[in-house]
PDB file of N, CA and C in Angstrom:
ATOM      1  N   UNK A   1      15.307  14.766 -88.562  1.00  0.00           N
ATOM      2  CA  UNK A   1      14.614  15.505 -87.528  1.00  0.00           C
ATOM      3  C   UNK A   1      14.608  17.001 -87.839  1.00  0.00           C
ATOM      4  N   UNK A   2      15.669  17.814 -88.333  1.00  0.00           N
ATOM      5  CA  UNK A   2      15.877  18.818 -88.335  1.00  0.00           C
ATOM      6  C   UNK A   2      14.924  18.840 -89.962  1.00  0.00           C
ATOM      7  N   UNK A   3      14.222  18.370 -90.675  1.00  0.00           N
ATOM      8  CA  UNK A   3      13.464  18.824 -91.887  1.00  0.00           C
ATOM      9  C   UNK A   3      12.008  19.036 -91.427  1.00  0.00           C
ATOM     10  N   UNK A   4      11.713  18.222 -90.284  1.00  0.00           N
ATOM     11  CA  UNK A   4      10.742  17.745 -89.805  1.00  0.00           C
ATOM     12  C   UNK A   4      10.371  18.960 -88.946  1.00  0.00           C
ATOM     13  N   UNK A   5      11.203  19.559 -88.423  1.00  0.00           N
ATOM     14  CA  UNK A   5      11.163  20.737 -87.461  1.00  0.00           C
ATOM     15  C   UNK A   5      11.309  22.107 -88.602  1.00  0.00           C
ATOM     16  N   UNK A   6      11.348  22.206 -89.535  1.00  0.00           N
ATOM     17  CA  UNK A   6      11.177  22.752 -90.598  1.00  0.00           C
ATOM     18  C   UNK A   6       9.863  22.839 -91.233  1.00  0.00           C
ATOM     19  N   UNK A   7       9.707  21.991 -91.178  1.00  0.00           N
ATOM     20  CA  UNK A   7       8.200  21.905 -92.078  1.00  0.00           C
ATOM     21  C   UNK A   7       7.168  22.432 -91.247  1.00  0.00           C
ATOM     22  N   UNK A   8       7.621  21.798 -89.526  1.00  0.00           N
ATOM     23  CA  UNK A   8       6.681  22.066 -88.530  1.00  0.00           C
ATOM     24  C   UNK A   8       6.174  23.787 -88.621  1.00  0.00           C
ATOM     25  N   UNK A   9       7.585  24.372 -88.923  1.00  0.00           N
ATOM     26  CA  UNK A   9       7.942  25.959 -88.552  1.00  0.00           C
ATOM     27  C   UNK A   9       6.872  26.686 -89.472  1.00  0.00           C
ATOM     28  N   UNK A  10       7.222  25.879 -90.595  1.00  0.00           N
ATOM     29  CA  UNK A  10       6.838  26.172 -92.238  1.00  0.00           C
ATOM     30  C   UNK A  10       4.872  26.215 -92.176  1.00  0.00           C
ATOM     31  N   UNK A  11       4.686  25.200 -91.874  1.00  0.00           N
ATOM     32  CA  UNK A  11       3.396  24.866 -91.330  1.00  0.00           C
ATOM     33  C   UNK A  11       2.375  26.119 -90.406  1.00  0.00           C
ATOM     34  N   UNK A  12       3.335  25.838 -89.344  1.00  0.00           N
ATOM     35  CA  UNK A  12       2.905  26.860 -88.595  1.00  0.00           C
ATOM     36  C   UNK A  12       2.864  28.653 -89.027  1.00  0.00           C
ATOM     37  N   UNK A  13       3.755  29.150 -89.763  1.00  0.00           N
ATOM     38  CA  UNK A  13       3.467  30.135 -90.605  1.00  0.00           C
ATOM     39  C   UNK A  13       2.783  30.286 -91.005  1.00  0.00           C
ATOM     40  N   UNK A  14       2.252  29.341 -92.122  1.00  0.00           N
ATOM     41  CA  UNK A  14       0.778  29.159 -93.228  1.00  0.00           C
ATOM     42  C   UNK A  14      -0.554  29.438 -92.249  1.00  0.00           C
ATOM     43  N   UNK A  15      -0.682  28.804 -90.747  1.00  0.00           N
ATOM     44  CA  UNK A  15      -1.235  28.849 -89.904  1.00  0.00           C
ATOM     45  C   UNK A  15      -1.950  30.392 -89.413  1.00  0.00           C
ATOM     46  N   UNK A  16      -0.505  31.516 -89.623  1.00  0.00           N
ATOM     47  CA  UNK A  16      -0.879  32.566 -89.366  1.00  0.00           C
ATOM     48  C   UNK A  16      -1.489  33.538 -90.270  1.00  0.00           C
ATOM     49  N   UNK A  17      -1.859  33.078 -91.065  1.00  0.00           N
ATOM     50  CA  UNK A  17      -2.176  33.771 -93.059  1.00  0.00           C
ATOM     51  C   UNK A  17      -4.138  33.499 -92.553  1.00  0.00           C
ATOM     52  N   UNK A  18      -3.968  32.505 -91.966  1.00  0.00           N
ATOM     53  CA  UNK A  18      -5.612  31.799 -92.118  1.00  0.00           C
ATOM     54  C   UNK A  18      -6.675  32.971 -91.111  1.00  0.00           C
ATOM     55  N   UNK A  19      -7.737  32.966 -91.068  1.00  0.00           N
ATOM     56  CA  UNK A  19      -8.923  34.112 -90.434  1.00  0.00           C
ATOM     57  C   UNK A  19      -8.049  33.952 -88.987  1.00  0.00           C
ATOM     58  N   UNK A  20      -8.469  34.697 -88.195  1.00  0.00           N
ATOM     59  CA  UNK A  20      -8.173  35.144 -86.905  1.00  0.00           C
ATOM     60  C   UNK A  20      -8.723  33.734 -86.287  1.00  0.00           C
ATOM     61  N   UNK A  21     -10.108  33.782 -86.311  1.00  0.00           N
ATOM     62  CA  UNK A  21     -10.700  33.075 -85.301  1.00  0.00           C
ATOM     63  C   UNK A  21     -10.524  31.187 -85.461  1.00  0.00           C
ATOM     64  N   UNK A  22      -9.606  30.694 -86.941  1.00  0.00           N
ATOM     65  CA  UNK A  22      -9.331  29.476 -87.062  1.00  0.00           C
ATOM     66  C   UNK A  22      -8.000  29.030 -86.666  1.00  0.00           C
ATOM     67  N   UNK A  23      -7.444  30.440 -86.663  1.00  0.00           N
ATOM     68  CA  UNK A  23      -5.792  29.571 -86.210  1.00  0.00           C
ATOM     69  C   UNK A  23      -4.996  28.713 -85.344  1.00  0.00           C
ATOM     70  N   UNK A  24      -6.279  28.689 -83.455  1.00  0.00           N
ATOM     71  CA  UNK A  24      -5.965  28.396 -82.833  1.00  0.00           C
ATOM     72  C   UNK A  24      -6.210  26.647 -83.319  1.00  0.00           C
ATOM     73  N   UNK A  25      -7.290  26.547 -83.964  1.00  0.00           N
ATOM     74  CA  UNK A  25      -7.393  25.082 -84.314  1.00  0.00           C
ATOM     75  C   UNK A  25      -6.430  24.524 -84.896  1.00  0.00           C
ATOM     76  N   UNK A  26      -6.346  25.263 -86.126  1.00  0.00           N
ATOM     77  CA  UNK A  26      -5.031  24.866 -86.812  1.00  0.00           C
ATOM     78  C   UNK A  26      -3.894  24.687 -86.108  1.00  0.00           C
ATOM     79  N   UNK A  27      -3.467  25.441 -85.526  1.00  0.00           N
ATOM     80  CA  UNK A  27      -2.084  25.491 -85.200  1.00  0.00           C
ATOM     81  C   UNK A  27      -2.067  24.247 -83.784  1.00  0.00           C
ATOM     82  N   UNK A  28      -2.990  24.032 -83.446  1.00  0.00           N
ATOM     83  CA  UNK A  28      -3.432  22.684 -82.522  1.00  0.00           C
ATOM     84  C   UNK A  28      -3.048  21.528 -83.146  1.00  0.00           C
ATOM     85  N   UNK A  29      -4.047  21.569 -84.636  1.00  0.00           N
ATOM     86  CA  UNK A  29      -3.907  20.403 -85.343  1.00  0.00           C
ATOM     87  C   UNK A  29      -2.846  20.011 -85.529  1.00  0.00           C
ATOM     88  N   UNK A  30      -2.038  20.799 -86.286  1.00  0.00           N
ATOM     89  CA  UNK A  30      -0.645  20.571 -86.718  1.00  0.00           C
ATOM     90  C   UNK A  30       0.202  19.757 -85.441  1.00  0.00           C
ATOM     91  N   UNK A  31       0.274  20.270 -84.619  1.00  0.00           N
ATOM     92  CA  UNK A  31       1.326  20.086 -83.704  1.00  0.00           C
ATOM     93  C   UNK A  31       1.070  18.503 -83.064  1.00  0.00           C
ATOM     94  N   UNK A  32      -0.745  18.163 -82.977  1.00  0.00           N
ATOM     95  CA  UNK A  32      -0.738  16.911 -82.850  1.00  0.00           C
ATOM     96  C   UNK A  32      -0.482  16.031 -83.707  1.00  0.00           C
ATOM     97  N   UNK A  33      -0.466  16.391 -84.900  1.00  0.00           N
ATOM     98  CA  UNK A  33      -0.157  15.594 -86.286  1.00  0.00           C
ATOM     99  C   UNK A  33       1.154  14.767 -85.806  1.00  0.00           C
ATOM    100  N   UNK A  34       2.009  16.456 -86.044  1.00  0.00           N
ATOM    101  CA  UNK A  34       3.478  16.239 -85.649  1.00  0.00           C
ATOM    102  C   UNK A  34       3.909  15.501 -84.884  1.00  0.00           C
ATOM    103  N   UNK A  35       3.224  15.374 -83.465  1.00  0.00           N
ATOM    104  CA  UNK A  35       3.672  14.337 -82.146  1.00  0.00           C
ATOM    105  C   UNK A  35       3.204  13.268 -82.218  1.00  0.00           C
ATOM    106  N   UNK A  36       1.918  12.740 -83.352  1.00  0.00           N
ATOM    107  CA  UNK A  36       1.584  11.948 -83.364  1.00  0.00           C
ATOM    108  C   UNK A  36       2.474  10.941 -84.484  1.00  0.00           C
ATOM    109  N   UNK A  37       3.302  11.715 -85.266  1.00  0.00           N
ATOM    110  CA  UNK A  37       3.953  11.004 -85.642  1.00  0.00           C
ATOM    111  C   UNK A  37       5.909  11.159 -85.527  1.00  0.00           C
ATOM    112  N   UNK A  38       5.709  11.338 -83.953  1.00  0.00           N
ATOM    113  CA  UNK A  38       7.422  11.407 -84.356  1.00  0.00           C
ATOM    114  C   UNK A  38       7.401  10.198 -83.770  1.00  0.00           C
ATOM    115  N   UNK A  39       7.053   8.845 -84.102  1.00  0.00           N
ATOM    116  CA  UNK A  39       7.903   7.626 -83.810  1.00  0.00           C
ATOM    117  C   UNK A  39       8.418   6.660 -85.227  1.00  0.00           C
ATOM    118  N   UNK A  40       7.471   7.684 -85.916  1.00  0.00           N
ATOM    119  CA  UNK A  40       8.423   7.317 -87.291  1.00  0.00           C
ATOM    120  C   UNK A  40       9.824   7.208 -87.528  1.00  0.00           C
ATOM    121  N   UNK A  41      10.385   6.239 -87.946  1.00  0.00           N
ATOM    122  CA  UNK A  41      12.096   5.631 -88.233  1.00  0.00           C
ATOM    123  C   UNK A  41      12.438   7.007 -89.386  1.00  0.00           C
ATOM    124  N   UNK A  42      13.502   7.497 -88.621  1.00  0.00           N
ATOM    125  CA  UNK A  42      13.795   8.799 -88.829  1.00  0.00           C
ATOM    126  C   UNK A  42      14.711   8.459 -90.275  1.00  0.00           C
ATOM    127  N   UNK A  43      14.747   7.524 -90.105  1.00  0.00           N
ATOM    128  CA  UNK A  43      15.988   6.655 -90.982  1.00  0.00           C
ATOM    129  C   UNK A  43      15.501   5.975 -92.439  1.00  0.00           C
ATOM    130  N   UNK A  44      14.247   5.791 -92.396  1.00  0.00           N
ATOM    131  CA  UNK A  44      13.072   5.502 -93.501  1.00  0.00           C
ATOM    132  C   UNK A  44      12.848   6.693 -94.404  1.00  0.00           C
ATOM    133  N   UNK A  45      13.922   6.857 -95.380  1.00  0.00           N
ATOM    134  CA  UNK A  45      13.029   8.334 -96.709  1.00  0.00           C
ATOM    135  C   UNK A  45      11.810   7.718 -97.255  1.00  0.00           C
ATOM    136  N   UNK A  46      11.523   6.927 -97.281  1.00  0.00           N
ATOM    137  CA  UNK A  46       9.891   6.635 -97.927  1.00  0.00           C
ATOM    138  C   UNK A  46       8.857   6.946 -97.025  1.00  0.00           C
ATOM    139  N   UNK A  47       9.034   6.523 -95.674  1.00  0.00           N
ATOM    140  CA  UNK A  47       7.934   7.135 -94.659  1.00  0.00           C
ATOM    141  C   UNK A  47       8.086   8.338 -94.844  1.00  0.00           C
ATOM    142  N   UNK A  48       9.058   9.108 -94.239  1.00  0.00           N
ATOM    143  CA  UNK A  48       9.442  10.872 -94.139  1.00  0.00           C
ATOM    144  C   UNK A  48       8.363  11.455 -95.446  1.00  0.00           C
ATOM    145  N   UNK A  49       9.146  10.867 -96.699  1.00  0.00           N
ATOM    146  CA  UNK A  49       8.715  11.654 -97.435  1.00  0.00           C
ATOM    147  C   UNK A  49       6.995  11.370 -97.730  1.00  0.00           C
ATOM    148  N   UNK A  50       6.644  10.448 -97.747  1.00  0.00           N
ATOM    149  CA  UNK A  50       4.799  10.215 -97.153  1.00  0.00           C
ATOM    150  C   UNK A  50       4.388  10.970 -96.314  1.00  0.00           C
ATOM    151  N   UNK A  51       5.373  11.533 -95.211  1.00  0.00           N
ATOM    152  CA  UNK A  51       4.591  12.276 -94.616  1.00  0.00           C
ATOM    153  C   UNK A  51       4.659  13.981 -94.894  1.00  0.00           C
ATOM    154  N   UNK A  52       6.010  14.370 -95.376  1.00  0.00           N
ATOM    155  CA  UNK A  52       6.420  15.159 -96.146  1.00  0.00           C
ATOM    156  C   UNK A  52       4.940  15.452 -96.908  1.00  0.00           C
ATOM    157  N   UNK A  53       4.769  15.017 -98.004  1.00  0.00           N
ATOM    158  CA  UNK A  53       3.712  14.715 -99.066  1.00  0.00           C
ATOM    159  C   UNK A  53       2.245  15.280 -98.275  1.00  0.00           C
ATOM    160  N   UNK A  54       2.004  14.563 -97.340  1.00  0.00           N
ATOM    161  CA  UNK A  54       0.785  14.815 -96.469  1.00  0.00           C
ATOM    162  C   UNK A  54       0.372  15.909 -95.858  1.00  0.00           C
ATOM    163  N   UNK A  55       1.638  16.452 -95.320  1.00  0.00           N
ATOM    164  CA  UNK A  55       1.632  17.811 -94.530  1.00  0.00           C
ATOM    165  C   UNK A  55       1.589  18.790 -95.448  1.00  0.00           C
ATOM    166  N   UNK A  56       2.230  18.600 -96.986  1.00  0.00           N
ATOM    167  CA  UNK A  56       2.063  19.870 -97.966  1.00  0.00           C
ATOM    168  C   UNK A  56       0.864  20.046 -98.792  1.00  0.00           C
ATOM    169  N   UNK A  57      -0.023  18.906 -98.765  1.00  0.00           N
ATOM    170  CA  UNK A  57      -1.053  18.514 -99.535  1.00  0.00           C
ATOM    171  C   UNK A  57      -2.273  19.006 -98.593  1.00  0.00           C
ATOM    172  N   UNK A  58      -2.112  18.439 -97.316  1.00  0.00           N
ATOM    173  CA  UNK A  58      -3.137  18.950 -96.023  1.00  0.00           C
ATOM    174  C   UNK A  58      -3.104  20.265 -96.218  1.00  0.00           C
ATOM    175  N   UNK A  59      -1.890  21.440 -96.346  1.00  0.00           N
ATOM    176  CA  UNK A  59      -2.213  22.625 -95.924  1.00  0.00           C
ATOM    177  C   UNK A  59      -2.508  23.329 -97.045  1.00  0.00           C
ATOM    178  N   UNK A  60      -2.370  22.470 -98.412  1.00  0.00           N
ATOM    179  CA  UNK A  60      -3.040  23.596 -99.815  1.00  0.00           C
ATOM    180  C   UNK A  60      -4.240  23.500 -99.956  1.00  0.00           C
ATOM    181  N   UNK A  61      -4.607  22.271 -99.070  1.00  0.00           N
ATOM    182  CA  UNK A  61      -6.574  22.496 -99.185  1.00  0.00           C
ATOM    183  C   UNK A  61      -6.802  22.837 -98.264  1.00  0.00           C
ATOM    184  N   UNK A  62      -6.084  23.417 -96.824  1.00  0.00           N
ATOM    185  CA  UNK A  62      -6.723  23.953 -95.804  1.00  0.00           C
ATOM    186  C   UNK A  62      -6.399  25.688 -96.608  1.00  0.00           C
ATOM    187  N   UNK A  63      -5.471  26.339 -97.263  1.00  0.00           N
ATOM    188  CA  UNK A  63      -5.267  27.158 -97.658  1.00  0.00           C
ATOM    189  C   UNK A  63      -6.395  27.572 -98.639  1.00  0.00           C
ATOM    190  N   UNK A  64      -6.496  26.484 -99.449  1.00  0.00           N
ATOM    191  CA  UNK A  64      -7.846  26.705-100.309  1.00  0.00           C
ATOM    192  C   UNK A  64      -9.370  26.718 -99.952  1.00  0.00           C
ATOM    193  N   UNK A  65      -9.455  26.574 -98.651  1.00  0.00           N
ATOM    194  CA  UNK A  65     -10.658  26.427 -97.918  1.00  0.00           C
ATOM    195  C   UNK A  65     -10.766  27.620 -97.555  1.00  0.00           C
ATOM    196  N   UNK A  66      -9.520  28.763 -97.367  1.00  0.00           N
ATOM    197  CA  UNK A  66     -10.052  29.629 -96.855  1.00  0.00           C
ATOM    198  C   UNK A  66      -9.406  30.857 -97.632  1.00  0.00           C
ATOM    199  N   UNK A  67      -9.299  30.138 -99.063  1.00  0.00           N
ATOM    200  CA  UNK A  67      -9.185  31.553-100.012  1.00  0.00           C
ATOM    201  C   UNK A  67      -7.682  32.419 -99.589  1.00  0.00           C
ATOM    202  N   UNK A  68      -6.331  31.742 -99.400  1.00  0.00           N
ATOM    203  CA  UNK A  68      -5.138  31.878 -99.143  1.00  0.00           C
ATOM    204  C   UNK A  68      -4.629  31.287-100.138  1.00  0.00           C
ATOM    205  N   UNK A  69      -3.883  32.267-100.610  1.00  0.00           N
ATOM    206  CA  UNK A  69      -2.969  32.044-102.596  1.00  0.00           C
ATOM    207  C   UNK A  69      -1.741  30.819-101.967  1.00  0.00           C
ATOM    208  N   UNK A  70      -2.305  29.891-102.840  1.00  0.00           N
ATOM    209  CA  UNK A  70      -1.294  28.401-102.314  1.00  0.00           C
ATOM    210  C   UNK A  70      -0.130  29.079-102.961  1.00  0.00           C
ATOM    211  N   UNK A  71       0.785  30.463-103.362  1.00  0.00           N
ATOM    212  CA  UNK A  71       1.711  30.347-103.193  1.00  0.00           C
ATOM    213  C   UNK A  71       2.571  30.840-102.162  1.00  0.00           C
ATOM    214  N   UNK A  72       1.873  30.744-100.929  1.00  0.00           N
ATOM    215  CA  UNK A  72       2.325  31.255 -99.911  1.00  0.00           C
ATOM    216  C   UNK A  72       2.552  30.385 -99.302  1.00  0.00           C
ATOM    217  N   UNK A  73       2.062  28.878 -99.676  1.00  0.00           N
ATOM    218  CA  UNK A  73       3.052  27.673 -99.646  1.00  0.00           C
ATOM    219  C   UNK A  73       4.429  27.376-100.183  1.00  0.00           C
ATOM    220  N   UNK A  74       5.043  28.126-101.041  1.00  0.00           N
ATOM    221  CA  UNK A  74       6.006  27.930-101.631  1.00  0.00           C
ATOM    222  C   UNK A  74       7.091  27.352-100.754  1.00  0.00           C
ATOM    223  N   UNK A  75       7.382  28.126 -99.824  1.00  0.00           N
ATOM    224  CA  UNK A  75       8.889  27.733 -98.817  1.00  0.00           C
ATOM    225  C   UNK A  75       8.479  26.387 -98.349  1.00  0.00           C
ATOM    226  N   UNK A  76       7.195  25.941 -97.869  1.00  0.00           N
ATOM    227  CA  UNK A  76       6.838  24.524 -97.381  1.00  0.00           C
ATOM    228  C   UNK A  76       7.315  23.788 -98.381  1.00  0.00           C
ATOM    229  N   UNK A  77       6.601  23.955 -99.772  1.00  0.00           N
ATOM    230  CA  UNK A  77       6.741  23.250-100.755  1.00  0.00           C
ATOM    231  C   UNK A  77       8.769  23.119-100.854  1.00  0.00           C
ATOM    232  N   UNK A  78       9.008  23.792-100.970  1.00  0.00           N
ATOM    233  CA  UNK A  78      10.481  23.723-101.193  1.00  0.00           C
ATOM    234  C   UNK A  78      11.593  22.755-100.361  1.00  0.00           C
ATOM    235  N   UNK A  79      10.969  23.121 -98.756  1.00  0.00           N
ATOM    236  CA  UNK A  79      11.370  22.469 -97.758  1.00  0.00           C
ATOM    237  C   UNK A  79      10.858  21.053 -97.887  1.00  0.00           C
ATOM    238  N   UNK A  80       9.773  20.592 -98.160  1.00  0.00           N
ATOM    239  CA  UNK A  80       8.931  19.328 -97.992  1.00  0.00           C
ATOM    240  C   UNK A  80       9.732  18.388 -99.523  1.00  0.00           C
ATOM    241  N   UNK A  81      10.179  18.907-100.850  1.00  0.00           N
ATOM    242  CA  UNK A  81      10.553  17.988-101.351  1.00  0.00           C
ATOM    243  C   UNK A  81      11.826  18.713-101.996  1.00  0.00           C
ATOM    244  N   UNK A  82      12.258  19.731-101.377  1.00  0.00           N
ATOM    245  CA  UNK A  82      13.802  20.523-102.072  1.00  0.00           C
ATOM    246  C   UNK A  82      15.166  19.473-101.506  1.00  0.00           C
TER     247      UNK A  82
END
């Protein structure tokens, strides 16, 4: 739980890098992602890390969509498979 609330944090940062007028979406999206999947077995590393995988992959092409240097993903990246 506590990586998961990490990534969320992590996420949401990247969120604030993006144009003014997209963040509110984003930062929407994310959070339903998130609730939509906390009934995932917290206890499962193959799910986690699938979703791990998803959330870091989702935000280097939302980053690349809007011309934000994917290494300002780095700490996600670190957190998501460090």
């Amino acid at each position: 739980m506590e990586k998961a609330l990490r990534v969320y944090g992590a996420v949401l940062r990247l969120v604030r890098r993006l144009p003014k007028d997209t963040r509110p979406y984003y930062a929407k999206y994310a959070r339903e992602n998130f609730v939509n999947y906390r009934e995932v077995d917290a206890h499962d590393p193959k799910a986690l890390d699938e979703l791990f995988q998803r959330a870091y992959n989702h935000s280097l092409w939302v980053l690349q969509k809007y011309s934000v240097d994917e290494s300002a993903a780095k700490k996600l990246k670190d957190i998501c498979f460090g």
